[in-house]
Structures are given as C-alpha cells and as structure tokens.
N, C-alpha and C. Protein backbone atom coordinates (compact mmCIF):
# COMPACT_ATOMS: atom_id res chain seq x y z
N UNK A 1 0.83 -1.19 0.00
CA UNK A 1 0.00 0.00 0.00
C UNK A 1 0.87 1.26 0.00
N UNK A 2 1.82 1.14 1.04
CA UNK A 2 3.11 2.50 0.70
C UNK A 2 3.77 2.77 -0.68
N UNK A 3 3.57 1.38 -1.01
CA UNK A 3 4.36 1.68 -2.67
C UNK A 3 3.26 2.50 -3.67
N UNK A 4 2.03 2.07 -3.47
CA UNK A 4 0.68 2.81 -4.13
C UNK A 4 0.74 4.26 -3.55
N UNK A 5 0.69 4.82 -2.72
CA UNK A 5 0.92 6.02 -1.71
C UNK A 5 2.25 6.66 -2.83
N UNK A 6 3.37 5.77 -2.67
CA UNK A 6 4.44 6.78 -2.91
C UNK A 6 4.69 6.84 -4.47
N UNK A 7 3.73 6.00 -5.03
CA UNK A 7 3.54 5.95 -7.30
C UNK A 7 2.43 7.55 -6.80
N UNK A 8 1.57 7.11 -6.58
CA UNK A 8 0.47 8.81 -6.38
C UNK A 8 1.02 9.49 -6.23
N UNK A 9 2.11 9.71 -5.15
CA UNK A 9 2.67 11.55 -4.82
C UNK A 9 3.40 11.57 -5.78
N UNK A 10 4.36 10.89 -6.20
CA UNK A 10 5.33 11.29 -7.20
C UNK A 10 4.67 11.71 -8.27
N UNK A 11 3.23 10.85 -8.77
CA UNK A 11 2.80 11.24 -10.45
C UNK A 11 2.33 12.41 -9.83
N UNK A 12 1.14 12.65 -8.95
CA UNK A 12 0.86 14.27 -8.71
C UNK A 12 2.06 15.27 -8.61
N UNK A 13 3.27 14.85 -7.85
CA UNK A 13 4.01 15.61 -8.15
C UNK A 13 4.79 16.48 -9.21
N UNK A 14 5.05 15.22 -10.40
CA UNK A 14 5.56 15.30 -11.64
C UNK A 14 4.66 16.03 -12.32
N UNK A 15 2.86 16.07 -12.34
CA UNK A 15 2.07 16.81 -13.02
C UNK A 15 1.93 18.31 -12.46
N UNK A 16 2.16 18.37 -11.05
CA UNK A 16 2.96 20.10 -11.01
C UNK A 16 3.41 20.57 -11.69
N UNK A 17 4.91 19.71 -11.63
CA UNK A 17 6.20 20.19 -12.40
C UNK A 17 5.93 20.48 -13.90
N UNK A 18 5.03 19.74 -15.17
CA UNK A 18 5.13 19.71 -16.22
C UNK A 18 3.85 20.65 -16.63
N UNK A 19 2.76 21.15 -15.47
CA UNK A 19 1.95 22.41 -16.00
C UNK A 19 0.39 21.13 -16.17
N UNK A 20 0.37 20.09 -15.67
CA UNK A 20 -0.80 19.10 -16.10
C UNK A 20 -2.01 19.94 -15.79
N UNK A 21 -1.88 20.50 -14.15
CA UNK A 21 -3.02 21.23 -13.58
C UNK A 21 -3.43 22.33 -14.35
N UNK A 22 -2.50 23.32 -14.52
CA UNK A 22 -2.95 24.57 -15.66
C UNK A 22 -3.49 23.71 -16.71
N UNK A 23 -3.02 22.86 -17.78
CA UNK A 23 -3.95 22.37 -18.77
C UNK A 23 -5.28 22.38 -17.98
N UNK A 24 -5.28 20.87 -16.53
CA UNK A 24 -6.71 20.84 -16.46
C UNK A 24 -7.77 21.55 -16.11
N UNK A 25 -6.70 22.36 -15.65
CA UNK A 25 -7.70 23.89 -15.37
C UNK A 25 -8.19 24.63 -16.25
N UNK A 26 -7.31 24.83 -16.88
CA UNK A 26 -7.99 25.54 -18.97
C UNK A 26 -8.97 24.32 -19.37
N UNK A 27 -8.91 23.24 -19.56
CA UNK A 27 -9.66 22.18 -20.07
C UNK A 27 -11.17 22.29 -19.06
N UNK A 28 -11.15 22.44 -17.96
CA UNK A 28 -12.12 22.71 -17.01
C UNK A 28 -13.01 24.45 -17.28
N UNK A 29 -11.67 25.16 -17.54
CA UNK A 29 -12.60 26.25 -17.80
C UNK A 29 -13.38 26.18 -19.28
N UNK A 30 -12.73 25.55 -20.21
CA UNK A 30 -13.24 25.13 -21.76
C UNK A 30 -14.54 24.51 -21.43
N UNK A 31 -14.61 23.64 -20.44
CA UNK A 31 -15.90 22.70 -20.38
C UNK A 31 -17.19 24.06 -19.97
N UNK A 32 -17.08 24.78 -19.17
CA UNK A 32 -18.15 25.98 -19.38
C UNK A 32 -18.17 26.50 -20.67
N UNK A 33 -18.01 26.32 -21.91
CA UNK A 33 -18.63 26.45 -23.05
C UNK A 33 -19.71 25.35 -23.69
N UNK A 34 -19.51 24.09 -23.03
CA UNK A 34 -20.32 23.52 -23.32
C UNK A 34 -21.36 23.04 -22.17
N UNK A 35 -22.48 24.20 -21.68
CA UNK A 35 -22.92 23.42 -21.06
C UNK A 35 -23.87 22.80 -20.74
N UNK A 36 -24.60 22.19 -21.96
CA UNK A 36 -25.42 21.09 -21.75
C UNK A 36 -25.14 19.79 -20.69
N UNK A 37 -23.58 19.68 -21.07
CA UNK A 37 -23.16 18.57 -20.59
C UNK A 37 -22.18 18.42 -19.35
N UNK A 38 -21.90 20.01 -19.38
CA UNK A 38 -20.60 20.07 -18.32
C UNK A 38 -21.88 20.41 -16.99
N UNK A 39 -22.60 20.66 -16.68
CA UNK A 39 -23.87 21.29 -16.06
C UNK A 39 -24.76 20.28 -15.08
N UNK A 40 -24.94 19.44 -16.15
CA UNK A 40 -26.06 18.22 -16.46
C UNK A 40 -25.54 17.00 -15.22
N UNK A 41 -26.42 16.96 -13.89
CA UNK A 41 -26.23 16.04 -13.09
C UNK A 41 -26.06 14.86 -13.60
N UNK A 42 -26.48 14.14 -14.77
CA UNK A 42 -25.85 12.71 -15.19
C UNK A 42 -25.08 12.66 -15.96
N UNK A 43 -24.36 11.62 -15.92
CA UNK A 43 -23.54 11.29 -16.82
C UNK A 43 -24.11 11.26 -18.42
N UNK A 44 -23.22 11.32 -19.17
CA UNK A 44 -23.49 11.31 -20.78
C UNK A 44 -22.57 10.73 -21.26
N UNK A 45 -22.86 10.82 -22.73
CA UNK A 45 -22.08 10.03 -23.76
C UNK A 45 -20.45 10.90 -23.87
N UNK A 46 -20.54 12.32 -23.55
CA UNK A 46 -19.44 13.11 -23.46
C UNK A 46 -18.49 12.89 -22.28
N UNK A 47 -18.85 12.09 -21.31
CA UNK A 47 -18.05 11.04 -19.99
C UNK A 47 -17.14 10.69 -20.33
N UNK A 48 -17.92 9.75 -21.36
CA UNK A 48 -17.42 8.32 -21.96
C UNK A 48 -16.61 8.89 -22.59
N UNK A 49 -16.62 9.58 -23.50
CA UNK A 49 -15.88 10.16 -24.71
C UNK A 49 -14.56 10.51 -23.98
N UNK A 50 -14.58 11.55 -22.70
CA UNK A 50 -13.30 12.08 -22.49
C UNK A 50 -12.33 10.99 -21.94
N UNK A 51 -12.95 9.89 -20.73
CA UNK A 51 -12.60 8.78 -20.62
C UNK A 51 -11.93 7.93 -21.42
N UNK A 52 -12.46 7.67 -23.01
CA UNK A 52 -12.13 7.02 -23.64
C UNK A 52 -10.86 7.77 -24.23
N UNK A 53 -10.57 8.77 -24.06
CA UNK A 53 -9.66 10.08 -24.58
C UNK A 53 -8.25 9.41 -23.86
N UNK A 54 -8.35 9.71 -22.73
CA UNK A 54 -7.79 9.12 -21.76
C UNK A 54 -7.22 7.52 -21.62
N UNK A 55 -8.19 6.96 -21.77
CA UNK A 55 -7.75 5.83 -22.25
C UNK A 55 -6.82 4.97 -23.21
N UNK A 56 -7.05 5.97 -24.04
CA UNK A 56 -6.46 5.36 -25.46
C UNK A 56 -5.12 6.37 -25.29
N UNK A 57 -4.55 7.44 -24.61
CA UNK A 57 -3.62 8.18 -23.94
C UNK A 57 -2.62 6.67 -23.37
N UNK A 58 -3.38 6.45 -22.16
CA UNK A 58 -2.88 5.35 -21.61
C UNK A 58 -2.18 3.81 -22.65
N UNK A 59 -3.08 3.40 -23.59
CA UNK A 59 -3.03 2.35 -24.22
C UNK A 59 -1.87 2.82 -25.06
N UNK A 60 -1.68 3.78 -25.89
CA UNK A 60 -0.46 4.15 -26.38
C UNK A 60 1.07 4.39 -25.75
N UNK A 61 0.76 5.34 -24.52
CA UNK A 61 1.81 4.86 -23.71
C UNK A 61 2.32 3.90 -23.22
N UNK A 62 1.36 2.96 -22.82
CA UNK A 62 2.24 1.56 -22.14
C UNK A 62 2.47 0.60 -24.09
N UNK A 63 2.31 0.79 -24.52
CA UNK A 63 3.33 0.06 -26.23
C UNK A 63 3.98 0.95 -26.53
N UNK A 64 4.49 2.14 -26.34
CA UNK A 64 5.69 3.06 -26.72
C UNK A 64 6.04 2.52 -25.23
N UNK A 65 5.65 2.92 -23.93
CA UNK A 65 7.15 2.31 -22.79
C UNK A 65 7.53 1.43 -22.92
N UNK A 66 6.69 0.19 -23.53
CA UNK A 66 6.85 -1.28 -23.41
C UNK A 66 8.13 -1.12 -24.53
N UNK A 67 7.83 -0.78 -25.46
CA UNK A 67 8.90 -0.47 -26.47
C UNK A 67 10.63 0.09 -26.47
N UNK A 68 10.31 1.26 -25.25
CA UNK A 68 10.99 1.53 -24.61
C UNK A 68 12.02 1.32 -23.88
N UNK A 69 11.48 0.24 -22.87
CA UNK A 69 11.65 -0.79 -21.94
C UNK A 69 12.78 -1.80 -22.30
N UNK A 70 12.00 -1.90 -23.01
CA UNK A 70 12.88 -2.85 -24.02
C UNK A 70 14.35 -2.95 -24.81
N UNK A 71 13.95 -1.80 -25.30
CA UNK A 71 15.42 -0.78 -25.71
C UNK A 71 16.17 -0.71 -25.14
N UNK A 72 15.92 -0.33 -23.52
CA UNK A 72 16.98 0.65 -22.23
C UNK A 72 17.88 -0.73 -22.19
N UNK A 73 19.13 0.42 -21.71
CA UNK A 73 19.72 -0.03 -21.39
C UNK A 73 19.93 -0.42 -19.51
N UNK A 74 19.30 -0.08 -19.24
CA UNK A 74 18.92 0.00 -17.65
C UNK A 74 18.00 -1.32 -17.12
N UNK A 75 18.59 -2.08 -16.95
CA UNK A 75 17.89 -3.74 -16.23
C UNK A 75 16.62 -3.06 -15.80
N UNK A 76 16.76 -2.26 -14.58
CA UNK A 76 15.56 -2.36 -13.74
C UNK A 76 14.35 -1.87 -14.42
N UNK A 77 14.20 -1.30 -16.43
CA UNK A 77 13.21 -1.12 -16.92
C UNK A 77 12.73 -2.44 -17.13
N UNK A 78 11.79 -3.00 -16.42
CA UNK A 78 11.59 -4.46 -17.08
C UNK A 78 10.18 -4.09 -17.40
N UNK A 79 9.83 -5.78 -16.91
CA UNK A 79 8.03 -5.65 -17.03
C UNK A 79 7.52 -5.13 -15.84
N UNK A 80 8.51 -4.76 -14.83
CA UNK A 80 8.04 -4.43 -13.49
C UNK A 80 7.13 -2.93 -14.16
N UNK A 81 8.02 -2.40 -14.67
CA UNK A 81 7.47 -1.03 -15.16
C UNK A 81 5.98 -0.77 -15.89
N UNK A 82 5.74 -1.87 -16.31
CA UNK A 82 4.06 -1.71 -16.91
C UNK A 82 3.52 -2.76 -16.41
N UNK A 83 3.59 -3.20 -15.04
CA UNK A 83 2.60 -3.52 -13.93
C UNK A 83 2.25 -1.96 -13.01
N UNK A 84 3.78 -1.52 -12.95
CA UNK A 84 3.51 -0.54 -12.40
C UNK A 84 3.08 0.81 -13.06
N UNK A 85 2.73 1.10 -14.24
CA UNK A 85 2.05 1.61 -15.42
C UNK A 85 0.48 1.56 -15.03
N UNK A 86 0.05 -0.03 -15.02
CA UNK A 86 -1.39 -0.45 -15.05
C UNK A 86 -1.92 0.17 -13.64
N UNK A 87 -0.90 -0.01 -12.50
CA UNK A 87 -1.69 0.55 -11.08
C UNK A 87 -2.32 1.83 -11.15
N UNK A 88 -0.92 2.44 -11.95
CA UNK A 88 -1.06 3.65 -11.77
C UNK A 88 -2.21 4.95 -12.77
N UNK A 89 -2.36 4.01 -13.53
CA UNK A 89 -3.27 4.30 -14.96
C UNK A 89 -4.98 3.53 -14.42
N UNK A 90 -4.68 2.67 -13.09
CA UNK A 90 -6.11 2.35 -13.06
C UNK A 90 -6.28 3.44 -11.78
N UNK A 91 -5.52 3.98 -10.37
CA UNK A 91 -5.64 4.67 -9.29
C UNK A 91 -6.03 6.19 -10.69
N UNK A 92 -5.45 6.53 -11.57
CA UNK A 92 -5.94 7.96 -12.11
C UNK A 92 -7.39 7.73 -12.49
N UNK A 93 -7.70 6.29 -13.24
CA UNK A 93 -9.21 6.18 -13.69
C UNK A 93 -10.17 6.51 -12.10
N UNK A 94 -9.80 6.18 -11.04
CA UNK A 94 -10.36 5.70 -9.85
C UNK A 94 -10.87 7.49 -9.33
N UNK A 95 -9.27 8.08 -9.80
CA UNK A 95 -8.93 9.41 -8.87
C UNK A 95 -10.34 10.44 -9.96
N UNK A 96 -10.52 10.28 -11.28
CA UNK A 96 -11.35 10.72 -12.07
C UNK A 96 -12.96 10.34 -11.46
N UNK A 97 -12.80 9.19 -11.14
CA UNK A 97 -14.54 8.76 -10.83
C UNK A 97 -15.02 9.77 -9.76
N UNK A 98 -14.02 9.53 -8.59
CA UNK A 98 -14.01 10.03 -7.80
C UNK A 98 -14.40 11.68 -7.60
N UNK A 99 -13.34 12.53 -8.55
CA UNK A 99 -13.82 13.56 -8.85
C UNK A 99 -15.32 13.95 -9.56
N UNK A 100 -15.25 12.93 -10.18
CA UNK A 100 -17.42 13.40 -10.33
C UNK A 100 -18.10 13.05 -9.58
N UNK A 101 -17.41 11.66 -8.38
CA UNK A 101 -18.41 11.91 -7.13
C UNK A 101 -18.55 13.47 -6.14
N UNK A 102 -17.80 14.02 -6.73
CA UNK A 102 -17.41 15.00 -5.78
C UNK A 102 -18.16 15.96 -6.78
N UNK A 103 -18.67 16.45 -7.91
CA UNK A 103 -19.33 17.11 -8.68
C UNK A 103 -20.18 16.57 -8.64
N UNK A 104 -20.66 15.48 -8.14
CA UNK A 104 -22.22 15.29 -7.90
C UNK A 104 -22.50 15.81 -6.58
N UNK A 105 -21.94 15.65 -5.68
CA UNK A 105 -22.00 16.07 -4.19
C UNK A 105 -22.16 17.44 -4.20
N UNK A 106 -21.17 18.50 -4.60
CA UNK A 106 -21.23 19.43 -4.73
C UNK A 106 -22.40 20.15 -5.74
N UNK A 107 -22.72 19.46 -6.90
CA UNK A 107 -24.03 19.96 -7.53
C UNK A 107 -22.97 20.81 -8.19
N UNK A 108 -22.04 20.34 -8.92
CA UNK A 108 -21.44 21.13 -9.80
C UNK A 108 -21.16 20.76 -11.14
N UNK A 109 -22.03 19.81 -11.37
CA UNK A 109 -21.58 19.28 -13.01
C UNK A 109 -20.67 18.37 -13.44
N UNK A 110 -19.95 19.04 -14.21
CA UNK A 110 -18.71 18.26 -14.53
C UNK A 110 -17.42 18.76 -14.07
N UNK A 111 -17.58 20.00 -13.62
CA UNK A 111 -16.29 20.90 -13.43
C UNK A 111 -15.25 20.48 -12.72
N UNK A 112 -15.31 19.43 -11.73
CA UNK A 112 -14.22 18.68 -11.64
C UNK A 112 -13.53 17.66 -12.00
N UNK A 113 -14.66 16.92 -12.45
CA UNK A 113 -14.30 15.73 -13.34
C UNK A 113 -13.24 16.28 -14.91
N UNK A 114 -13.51 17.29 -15.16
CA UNK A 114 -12.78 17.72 -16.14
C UNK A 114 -11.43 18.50 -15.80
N UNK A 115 -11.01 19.08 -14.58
CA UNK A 115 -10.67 19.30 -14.04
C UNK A 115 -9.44 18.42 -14.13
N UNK A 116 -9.43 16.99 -13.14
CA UNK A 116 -8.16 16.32 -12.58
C UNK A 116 -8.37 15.35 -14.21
N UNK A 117 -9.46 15.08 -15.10
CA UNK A 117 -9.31 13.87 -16.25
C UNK A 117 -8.30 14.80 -17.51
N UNK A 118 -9.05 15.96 -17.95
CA UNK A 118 -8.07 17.03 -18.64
C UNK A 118 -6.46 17.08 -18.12
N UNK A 119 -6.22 17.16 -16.91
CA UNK A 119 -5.21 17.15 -16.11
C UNK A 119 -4.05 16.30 -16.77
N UNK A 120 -5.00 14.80 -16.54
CA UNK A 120 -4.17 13.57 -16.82
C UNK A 120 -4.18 13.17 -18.10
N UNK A 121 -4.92 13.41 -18.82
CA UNK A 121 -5.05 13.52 -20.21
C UNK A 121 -3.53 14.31 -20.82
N UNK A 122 -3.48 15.54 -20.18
CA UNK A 122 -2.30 16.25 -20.50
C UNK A 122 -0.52 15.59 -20.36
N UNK A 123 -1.13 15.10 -19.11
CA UNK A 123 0.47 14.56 -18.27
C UNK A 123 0.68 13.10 -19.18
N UNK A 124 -0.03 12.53 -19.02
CA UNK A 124 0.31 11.31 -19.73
C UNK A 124 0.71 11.52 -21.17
N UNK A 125 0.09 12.40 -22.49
CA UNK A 125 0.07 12.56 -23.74
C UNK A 125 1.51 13.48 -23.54
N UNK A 126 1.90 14.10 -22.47
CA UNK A 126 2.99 14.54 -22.86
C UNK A 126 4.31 13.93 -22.62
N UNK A 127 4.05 12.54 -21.56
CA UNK A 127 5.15 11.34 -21.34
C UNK A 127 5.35 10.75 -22.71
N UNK A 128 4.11 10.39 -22.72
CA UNK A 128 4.04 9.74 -24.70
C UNK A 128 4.65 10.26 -25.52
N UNK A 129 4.35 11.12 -25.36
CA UNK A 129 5.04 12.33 -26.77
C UNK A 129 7.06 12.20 -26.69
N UNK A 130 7.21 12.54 -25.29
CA UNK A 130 8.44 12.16 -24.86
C UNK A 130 9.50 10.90 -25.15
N UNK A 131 8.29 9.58 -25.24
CA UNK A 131 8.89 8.72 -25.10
C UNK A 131 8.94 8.22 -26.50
N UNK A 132 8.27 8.83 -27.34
CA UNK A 132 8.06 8.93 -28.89
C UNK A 132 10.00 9.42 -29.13
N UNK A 133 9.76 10.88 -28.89
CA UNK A 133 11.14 11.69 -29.31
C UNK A 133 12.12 10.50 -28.90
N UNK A 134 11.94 10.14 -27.44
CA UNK A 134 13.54 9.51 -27.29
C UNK A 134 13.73 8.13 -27.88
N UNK A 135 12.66 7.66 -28.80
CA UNK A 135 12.83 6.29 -29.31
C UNK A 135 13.68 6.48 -31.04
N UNK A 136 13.51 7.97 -31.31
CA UNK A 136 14.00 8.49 -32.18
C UNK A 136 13.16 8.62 -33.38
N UNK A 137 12.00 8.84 -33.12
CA UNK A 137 10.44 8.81 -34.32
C UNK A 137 10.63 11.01 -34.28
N UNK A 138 11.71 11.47 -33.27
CA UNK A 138 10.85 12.63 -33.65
C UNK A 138 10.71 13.68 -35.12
N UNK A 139 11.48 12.97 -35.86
CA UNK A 139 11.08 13.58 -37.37
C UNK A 139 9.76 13.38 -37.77
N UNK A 140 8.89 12.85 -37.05
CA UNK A 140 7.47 12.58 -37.28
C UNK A 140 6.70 13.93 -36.73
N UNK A 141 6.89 14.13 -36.35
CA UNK A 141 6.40 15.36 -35.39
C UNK A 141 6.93 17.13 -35.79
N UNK A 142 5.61 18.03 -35.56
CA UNK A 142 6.32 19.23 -35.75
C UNK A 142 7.31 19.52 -34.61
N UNK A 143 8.37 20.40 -35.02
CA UNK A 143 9.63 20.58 -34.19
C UNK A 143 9.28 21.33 -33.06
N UNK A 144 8.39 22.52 -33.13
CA UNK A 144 7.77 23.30 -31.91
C UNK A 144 7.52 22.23 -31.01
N UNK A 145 6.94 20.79 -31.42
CA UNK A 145 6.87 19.87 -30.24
C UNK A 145 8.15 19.16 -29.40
N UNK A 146 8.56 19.38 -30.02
CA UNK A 146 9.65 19.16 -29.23
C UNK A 146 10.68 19.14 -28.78
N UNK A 147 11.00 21.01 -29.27
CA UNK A 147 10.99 21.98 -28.18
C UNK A 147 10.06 21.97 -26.78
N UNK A 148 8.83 22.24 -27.22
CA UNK A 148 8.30 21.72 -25.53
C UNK A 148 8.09 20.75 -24.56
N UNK A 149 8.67 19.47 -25.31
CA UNK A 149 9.40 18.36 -24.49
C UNK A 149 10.87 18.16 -24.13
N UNK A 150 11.40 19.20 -24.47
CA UNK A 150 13.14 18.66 -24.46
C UNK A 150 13.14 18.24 -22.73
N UNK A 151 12.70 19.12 -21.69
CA UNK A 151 12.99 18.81 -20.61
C UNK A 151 12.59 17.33 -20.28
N UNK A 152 11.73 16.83 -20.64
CA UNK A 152 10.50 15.55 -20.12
C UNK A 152 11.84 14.71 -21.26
N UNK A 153 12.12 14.76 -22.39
CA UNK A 153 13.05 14.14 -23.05
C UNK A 153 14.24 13.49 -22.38
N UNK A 154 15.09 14.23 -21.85
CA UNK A 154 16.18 14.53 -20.90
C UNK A 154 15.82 13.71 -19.67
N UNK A 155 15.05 13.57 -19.15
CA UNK A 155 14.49 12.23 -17.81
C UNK A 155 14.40 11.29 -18.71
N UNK A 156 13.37 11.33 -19.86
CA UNK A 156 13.33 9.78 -20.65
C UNK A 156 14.74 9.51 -20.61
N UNK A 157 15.52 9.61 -21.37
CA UNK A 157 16.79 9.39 -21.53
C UNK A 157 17.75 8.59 -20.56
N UNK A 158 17.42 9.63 -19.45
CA UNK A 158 18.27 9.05 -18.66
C UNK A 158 17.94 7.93 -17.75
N UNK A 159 16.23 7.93 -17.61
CA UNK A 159 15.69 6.90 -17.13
C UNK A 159 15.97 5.51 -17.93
N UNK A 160 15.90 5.83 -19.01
CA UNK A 160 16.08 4.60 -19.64
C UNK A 160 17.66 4.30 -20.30
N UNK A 161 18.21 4.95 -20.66
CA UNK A 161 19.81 5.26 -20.84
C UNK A 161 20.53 5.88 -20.32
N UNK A 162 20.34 5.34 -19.01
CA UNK A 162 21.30 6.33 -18.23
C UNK A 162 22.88 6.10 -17.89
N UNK A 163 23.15 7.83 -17.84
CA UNK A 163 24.46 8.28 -18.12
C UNK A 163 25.33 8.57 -16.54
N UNK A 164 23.97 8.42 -15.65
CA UNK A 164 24.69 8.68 -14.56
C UNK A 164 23.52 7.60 -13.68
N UNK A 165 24.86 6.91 -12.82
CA UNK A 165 24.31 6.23 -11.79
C UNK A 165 23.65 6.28 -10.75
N UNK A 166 23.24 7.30 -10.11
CA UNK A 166 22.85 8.08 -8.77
C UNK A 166 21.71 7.27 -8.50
N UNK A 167 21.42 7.72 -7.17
CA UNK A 167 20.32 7.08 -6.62
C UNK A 167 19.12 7.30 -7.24
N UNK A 168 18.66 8.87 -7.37
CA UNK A 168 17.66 8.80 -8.19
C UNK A 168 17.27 8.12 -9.95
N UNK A 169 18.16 7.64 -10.71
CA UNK A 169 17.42 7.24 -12.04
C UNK A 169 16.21 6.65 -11.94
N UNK A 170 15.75 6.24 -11.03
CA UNK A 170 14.58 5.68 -11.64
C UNK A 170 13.26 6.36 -10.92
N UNK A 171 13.32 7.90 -10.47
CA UNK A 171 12.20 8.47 -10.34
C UNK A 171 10.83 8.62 -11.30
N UNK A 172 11.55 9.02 -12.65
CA UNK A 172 10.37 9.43 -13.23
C UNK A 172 10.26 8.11 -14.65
C-alpha cells in the first residue's frame, strides 16, 4: 500500500512540475462552453468520450514504454514497469470517478471531473510524446513539439539510458 501512496505523490508531483493542472484547469474552464453537458447532473455520452480520450492516452503509452523498456539499457526497466504503469493508470481512472463523485455532491456538473481527467489527459500525452522523441520517431512530429518536451526528453533518456548512476534514475 506504501508503494501505491508513494507511485500517487510522485505522479501528482511530476504533473505540477510539467503544467498538467494549468492544462486541467484551462480544459475545465473550456468545459463551461459547453454546457449542456458540463452542467447536467448525469452522466453522458461526453463522460465516456473524455474517458475514452484518456484511455487510449494510456493504451499508447504503455506500447511506446513497453517499447521503450525494451530498448533501455537500464535492467531495472523491465516488465516491473508496466505492472507498475497499469496501477497507476487504473488509481488515475479511480482518482477521475471520484472527482465526479465530488461534482455530484457538490451539484457542480462536470467541473471537476474535467478538471483532474483534462489534467491527466495532458500529463500522460505529454510522457508519450516524450517517449516517442527519445525512441528516435521525432522527425514525425512538428519541431515546436519538441521543443516543448526537451525537458521531459532529458528524464526519458536518462531513465532509460542512463548516463549517470545516482540514486535517483529511476524516479520518473
């Protein structure tokens, strides 16, 4: 259970660091344009939709890490890493539900649910994106992108090819 505890603070942490919250906060304020649905005490087909957004976020990332993984030169990327992928990709689905229990409670719509799912939507698509560049696909991509991954690049790297031994490599 401490190991679940200490995968949560670190990913909330890391989505500080990379701006996840400002997305889900713009993505949250975006959802007051639509509000049939952002408004609307039940769930809808637009749930599902962002969920499934999310989802398929997730499903791409763990076959680019797996890919990844694979590559590194670093033993301890094994399969441990997308068990510990799946926990952590099912505690965000959990941490999302949760937040629309809390917009139902509150009688606020969707505004939180869009909130922490926009959030993670962001953080994860921008690990992906990352783990894209460092597999060496980024001629696929416009270059402005990645410019705004070089930093998130630079951890891939070293997480998975790493250049220095220290205690921390295998934070992020």
């Amino acid at each position: 259970m401490n190991e679940i505890m200490e995968l949560l603070k670190n990913q909330l942490s890391k989505m500080v660091n990379d701006g996840s919250w400002k997305f889900g906060a713009i993505g949250g304020g975006i959802s007051f344009v639509f509000p049939d649905w952002i408004t609307s005490k039940k769930l809808g087909i637009e749930h599902g939709v962002v969920i499934g957004i999310l989802l398929a976020v997730f499903i791409m990332e763990w076959a680019i890490g797996s890919r990844l993984a694979k590559l590194s030169t670093n033993t301890r990327k094994s399969s441990t890493a997308l068990i510990d992928s799946a926990i952590r990709d099912f505690v965000i689905l959990i941490i999302c539900m949760v937040a629309y229990g809390f917009d139902y409670l509150l009688g606020t719509g969707s505004i939180i649910f869009c909130l922490f799912t926009f959030a993670f939507i962001y953080h994860n698509f921008y690990s992906l994106m990352a783990n894209i560049a460092v597999l060496g696909w980024e001629d696929k991509f416009p270059m402005w992108l990645i410019k705004w991954l070089e930093d998130e690049i630079e951890v891939k790297k070293e997480k998975y090819f790493p250049t220095n031994h220290s205690k921390g490599d295998d934070e992020k």
